[in-house]
Protein backbone atom coordinates (compact mmCIF):
# COMPACT_ATOMS: atom_id res chain seq x y z
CA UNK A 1 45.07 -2.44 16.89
CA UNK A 2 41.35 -3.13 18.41
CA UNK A 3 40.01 -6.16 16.12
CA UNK A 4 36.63 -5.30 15.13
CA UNK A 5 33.14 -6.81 15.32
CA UNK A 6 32.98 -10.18 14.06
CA UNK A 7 30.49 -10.26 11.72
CA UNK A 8 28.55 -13.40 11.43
CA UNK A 9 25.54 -15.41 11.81
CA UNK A 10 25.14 -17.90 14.79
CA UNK A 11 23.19 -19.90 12.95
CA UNK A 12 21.34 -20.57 9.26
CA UNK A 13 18.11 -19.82 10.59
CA UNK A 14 19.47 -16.28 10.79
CA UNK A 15 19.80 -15.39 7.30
CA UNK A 16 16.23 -15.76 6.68
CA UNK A 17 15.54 -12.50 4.93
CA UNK A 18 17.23 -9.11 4.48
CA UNK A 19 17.31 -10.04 1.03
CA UNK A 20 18.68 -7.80 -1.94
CA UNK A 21 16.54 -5.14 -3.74
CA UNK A 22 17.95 -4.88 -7.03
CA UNK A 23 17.35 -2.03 -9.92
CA UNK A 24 15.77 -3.96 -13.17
CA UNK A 25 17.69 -1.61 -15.63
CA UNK A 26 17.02 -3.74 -18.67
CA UNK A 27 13.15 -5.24 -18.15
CA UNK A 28 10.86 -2.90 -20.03
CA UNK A 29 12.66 0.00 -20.06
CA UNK A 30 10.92 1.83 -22.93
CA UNK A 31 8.20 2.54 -20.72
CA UNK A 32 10.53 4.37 -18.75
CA UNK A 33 9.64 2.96 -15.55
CA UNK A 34 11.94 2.09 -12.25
CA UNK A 35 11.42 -1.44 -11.43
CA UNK A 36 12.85 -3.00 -8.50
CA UNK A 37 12.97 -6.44 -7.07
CA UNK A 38 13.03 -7.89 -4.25
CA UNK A 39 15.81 -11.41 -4.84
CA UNK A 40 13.39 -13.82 -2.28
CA UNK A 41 15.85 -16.59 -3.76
CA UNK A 42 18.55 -15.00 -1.63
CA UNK A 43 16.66 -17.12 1.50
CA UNK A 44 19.06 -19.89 2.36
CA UNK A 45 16.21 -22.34 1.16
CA UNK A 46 16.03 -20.25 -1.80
CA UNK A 47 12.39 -18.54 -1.46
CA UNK A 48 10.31 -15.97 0.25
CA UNK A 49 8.33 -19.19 2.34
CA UNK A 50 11.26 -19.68 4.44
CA UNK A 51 10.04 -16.41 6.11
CA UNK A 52 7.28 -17.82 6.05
CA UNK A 53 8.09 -21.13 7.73
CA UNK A 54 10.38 -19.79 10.52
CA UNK A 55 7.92 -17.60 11.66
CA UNK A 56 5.21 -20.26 12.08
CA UNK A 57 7.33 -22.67 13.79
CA UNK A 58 9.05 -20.42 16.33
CA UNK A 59 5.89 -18.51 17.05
CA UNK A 60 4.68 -22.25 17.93
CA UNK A 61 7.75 -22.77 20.11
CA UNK A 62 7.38 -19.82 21.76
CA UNK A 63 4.10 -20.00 22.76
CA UNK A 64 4.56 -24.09 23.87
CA UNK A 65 2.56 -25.58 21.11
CA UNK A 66 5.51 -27.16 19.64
CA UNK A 67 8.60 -28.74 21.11
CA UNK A 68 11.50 -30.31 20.11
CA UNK A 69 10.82 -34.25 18.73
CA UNK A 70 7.67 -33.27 17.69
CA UNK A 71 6.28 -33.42 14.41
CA UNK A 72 4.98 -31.03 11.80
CA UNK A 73 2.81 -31.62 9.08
CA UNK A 74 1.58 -29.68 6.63
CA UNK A 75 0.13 -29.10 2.85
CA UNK A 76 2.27 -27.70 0.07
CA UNK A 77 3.42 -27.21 -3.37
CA UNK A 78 6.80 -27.16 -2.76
CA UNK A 79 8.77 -24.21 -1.67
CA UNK A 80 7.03 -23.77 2.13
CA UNK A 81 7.75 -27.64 2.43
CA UNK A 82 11.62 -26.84 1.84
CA UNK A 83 11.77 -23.89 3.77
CA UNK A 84 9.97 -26.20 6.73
CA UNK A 85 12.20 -28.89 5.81
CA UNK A 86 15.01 -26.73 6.61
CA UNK A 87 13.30 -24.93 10.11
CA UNK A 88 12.64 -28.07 11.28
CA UNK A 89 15.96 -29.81 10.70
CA UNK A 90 18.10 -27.14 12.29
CA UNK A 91 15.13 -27.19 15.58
CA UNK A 92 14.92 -30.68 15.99
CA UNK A 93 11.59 -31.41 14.80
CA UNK A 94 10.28 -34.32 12.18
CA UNK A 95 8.34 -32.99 9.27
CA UNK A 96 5.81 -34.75 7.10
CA UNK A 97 4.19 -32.65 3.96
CA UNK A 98 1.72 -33.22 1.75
CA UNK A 99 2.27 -32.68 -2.19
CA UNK A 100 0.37 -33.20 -4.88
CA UNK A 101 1.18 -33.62 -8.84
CA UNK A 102 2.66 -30.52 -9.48
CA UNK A 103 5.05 -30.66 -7.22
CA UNK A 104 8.84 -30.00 -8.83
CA UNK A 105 10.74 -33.48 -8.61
CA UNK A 106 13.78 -31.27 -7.64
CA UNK A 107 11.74 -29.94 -4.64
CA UNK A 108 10.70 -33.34 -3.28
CA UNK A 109 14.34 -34.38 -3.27
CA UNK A 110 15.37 -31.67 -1.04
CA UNK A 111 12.87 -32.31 1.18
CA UNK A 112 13.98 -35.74 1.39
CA UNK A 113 17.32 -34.70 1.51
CA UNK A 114 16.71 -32.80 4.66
CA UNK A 115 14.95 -35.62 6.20
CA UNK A 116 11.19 -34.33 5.10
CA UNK A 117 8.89 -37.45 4.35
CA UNK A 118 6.77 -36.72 1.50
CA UNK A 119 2.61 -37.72 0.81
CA UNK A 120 1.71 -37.55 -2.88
CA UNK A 121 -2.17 -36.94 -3.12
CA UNK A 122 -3.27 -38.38 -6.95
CA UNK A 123 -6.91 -37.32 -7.00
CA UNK A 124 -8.44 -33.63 -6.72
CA UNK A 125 -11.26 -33.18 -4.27
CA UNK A 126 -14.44 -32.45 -6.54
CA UNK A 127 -14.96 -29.00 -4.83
CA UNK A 128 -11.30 -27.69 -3.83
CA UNK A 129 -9.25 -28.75 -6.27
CA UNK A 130 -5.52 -30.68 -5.06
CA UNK A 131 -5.43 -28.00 -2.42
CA UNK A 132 -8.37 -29.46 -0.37
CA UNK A 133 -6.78 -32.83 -1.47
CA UNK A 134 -4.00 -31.84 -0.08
CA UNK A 135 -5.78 -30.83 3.33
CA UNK A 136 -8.28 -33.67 3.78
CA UNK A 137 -4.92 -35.74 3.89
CA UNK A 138 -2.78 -33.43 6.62
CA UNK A 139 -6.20 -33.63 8.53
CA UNK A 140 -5.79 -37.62 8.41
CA UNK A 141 -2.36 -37.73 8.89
CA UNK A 142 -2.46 -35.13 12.22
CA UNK A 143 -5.37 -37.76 13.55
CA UNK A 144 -3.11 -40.69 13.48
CA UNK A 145 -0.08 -39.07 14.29
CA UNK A 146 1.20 -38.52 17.93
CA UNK A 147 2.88 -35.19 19.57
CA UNK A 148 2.28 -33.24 16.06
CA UNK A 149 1.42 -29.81 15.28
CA UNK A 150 0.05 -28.14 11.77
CA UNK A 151 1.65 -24.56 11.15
CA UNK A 152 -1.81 -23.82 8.78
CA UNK A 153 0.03 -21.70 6.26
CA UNK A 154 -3.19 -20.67 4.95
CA UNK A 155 -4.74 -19.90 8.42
CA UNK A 156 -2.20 -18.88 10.46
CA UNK A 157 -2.35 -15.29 11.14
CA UNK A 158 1.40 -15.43 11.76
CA UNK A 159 1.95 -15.98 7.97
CA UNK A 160 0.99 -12.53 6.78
CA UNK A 161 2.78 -11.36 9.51
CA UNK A 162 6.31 -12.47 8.61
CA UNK A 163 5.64 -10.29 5.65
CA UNK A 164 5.05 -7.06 7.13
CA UNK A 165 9.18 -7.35 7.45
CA UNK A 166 9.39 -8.04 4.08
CA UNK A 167 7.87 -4.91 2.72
CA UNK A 168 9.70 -2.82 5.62
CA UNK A 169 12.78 -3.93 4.09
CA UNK A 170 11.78 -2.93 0.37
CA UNK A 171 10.83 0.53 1.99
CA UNK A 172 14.04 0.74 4.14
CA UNK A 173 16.20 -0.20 0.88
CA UNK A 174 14.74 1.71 -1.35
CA UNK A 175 14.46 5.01 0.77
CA UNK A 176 10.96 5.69 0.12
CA UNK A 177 7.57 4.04 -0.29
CA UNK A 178 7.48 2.47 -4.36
CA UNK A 179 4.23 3.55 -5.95
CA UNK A 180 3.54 0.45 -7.20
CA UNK A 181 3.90 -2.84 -5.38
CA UNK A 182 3.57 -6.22 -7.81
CA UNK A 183 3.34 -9.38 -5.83
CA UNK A 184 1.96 -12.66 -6.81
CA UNK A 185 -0.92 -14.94 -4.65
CA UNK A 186 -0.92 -18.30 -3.11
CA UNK A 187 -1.91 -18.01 0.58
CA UNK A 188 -1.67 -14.60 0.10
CA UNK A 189 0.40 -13.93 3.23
CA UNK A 190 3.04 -12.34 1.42
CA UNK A 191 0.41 -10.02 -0.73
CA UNK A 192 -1.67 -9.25 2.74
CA UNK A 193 1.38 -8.47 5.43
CA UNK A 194 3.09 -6.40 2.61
CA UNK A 195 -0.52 -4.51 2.16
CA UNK A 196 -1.33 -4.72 5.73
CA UNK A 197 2.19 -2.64 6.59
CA UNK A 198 1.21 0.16 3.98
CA UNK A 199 -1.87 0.84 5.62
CA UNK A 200 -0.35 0.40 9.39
CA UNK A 201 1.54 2.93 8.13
CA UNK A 202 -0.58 5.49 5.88
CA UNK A 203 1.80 5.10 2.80
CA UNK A 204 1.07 6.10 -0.99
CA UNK A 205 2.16 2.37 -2.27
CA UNK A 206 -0.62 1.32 -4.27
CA UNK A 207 -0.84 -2.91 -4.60
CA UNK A 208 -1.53 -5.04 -7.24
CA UNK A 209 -2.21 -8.90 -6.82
CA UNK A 210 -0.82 -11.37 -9.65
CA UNK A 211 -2.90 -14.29 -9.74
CA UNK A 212 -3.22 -17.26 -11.89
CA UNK A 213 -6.00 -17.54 -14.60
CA UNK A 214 -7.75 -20.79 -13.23
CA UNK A 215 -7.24 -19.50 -9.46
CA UNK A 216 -10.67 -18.82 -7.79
CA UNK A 217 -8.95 -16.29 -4.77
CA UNK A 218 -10.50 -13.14 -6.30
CA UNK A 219 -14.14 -15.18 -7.61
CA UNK A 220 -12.57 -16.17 -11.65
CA UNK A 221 -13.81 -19.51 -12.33
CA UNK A 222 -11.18 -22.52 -11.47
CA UNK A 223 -9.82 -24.24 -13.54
CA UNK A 224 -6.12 -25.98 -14.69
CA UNK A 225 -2.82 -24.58 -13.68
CA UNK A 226 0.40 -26.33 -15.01
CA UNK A 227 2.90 -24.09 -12.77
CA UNK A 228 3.08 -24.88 -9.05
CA UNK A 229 2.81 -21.91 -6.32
CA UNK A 230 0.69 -19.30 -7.80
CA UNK A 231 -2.56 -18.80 -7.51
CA UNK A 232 -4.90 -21.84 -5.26
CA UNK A 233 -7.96 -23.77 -6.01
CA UNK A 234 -9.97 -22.38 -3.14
CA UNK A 235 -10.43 -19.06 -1.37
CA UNK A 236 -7.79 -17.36 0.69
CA UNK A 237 -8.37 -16.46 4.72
CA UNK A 238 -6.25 -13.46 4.67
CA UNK A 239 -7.16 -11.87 1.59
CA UNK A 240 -9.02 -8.45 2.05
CA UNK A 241 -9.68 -6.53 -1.06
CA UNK A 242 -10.53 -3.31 0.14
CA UNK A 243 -6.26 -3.29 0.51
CA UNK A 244 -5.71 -3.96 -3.25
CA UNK A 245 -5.43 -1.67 -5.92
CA UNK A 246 -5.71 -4.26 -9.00
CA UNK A 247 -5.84 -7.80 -9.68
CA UNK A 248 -4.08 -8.78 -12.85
CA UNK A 249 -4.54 -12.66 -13.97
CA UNK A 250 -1.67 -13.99 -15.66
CA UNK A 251 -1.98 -17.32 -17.70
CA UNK A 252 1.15 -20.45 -17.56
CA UNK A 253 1.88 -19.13 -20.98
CA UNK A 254 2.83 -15.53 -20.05
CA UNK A 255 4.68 -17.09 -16.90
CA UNK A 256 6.86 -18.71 -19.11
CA UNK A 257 7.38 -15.86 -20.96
CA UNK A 258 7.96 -13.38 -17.74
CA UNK A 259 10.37 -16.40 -16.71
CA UNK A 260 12.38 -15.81 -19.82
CA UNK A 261 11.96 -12.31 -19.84
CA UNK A 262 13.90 -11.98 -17.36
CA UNK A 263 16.78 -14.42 -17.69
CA UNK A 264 17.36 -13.07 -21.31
CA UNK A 265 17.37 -9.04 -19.94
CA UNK A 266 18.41 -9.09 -16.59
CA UNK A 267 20.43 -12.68 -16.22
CA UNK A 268 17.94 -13.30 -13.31
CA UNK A 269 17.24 -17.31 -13.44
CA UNK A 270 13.48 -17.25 -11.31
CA UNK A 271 10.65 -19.36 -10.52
CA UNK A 272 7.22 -19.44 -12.33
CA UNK A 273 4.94 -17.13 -10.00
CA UNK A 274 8.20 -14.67 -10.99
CA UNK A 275 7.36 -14.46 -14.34
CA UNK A 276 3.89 -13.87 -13.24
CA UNK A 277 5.01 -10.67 -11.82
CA UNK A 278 7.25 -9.65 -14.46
CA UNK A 279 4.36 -10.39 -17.66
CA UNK A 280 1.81 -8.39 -15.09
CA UNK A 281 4.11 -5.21 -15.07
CA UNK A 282 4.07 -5.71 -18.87
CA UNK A 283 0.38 -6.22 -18.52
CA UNK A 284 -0.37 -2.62 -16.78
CA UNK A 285 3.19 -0.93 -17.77
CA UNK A 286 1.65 1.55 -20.31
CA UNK A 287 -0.85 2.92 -18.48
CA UNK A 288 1.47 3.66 -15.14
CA UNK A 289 3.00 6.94 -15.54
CA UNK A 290 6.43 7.61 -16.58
CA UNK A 291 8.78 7.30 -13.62
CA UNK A 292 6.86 5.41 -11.35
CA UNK A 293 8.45 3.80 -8.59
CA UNK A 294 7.66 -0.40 -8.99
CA UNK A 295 9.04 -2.62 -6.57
CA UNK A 296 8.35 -6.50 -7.76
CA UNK A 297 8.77 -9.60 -5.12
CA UNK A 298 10.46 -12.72 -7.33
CA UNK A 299 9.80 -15.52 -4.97
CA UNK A 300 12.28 -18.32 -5.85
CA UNK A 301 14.87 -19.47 -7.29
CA UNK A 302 14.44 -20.76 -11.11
CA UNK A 303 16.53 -24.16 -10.80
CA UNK A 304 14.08 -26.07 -9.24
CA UNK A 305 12.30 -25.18 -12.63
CA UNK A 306 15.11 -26.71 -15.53
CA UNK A 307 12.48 -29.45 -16.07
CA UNK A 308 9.57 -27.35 -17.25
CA UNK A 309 9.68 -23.79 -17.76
CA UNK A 310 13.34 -23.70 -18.70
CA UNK A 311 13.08 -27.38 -20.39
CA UNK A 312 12.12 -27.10 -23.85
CA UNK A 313 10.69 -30.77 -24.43
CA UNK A 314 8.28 -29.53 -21.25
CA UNK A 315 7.30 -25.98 -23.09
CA UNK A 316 6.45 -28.07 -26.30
CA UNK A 317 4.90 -31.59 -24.83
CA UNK A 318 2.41 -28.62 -22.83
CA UNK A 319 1.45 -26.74 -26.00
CA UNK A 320 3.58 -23.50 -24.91
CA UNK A 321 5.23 -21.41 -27.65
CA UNK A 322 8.31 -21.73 -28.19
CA UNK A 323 10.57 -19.62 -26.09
CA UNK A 324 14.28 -19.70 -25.96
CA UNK A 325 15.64 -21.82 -23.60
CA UNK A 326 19.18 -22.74 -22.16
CA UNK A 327 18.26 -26.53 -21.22
């Protein structure tokens, strides 16, 4: 009997993506809608950056800008530092990243744990919030650092690319184009390759942007943001409107909501800039028509949030309502 093809991956690297698209049957189903998402915490470093991440450090490989030894350094709020921190581990390659307050302790441990060493920048810069805090100190640490390279997640063309995979797979999964496509900003390389493949190729999906109230990426005025990864204190380089449909802006309260909203219908334990997405569909769910076709991107995984969102000394000491909570 012929044995047949062993199916496995020749390395960890090659799991990133293919995730899951699962049916919502539970989240806001009297407005009769079919909501989809797309389980970004099925990455092996447990969000949609790890796309992100491999594709900006290989790209560099590939085209000789980056070798093995080197360093890599760059600015972030957690999640693209892990998925880096894993990238670079499995590649050879030292990584330094720049954090700033709101940083998850959980995420700065894995980073450590996979040999990541971690700046903590304490001050805001007066004009770009942490974010250009952030930068000013990759810029300082690139001049005094030998045989390094900086991916520029919020530069690097090659970010919104790694995306354009990520909304072919929603399409492939699903069998069709969704009408609706929910996903939340940062760099807005995930929002722009997903609405960049849609136009490449003439589909009806229509795109709506989740951003934070206090997030200045479509002109709102900035201001303070308690949950880490959505939204950014300065404008983004990809971002072209003209490919968005609507911007809904989503405050920390309603992600902590969406957050819950989710683990207490559909079991589904996510990350802050998820519950974004999910309190946006609530946001706009009554005036999409019945039957609509909504696929929703839920970043990352929700442990690396037990000491706020799902903590309930953290909802209180930061003035949130009162939601149920497990820890």
């Amino acid at each position: 009997m012929p044995l047949s093809h062993p199916q496995y991956y020749s390395g960890i690297l090659d799991t990133v993506g293919r995730t899951p698209l699962v049916r919502l049957n539970r989240l806001y189903s009297v407005y009769q809608l079919k909501l989809f998402a797309k389980m970004e915490a099925f990455n092996p470093g447990g969000s949609i950056k790890d796309r992100t991440a491999l594709q900006l450090i290989t790209h560099a490989m590939e085209k000789g800008k980056l070798k093995k030894g080197d360093t890599v350094v760059e600015s972030s709020s957690g999640n693209m530092a892990i998925g880096l921190a894993q990238t670079c581990k499995y590649l050879g390659l030292s990584l330094e990243v720049v954090v700033d307050p709101m940083v998850n302790g959980q995420n700065v441990k894995i980073i450590k744990a996979y040999g990541g060493k971690v700046h903590l920048v304490t001050k805001p810069d007066k004009q770009g919030g942490f974010l250009q805090a952030r930068l000013n100190k990759v810029q300082e640490i690139l001049k005094n650092t030998p045989n390094c390279f900086w991916p520029n997640q919020y530069g690097n063309p090659q970010n919104p690319i790694a995306h354009q995979q990520t909304m072919h797979e929603i399409i492939k999964d699903l069998g069709m184009a969704p009408d609706y496509l929910f996903a939340a900003t940062s760099t807005c390389g995930t929002l722009m390759g997903c609405a960049e493949y849609i136009k490449k190729n003439n589909l009806k999906t229509k795109v709506i942007a989740v951003d934070a109230v206090g997030s200045v990426i479509f002109g709102s005025p900035a201001g303070k943001r308690k949950i880490p990864g959505h939204g950014a204190g300065r404008k983004s380089e990809f971002l072209n409107q003209e490919l968005i449909f609507d911007v809904v802006h989503v405050n920390d309260q309603e992600c902590v909501d969406g957050c819950h909203k989710l683990l207490n219908t559909e079991a589904l334990l996510c990350g802050g800039s998820s519950g974004a997405v999910t309190s946006a569909v609530q946001k706009l769910a009554s005036t999409l028509p019945k039957g609509s076709t909504i696929a929703m991107i839920l970043c990352d995984r929700g442990e690396r949030y037990l000491d706020t969102i799902y903590n309930e000394k953290w909802i209180e000491e930061n003035n949130f309502k009162n939601t149920p909570v497990l820890v």
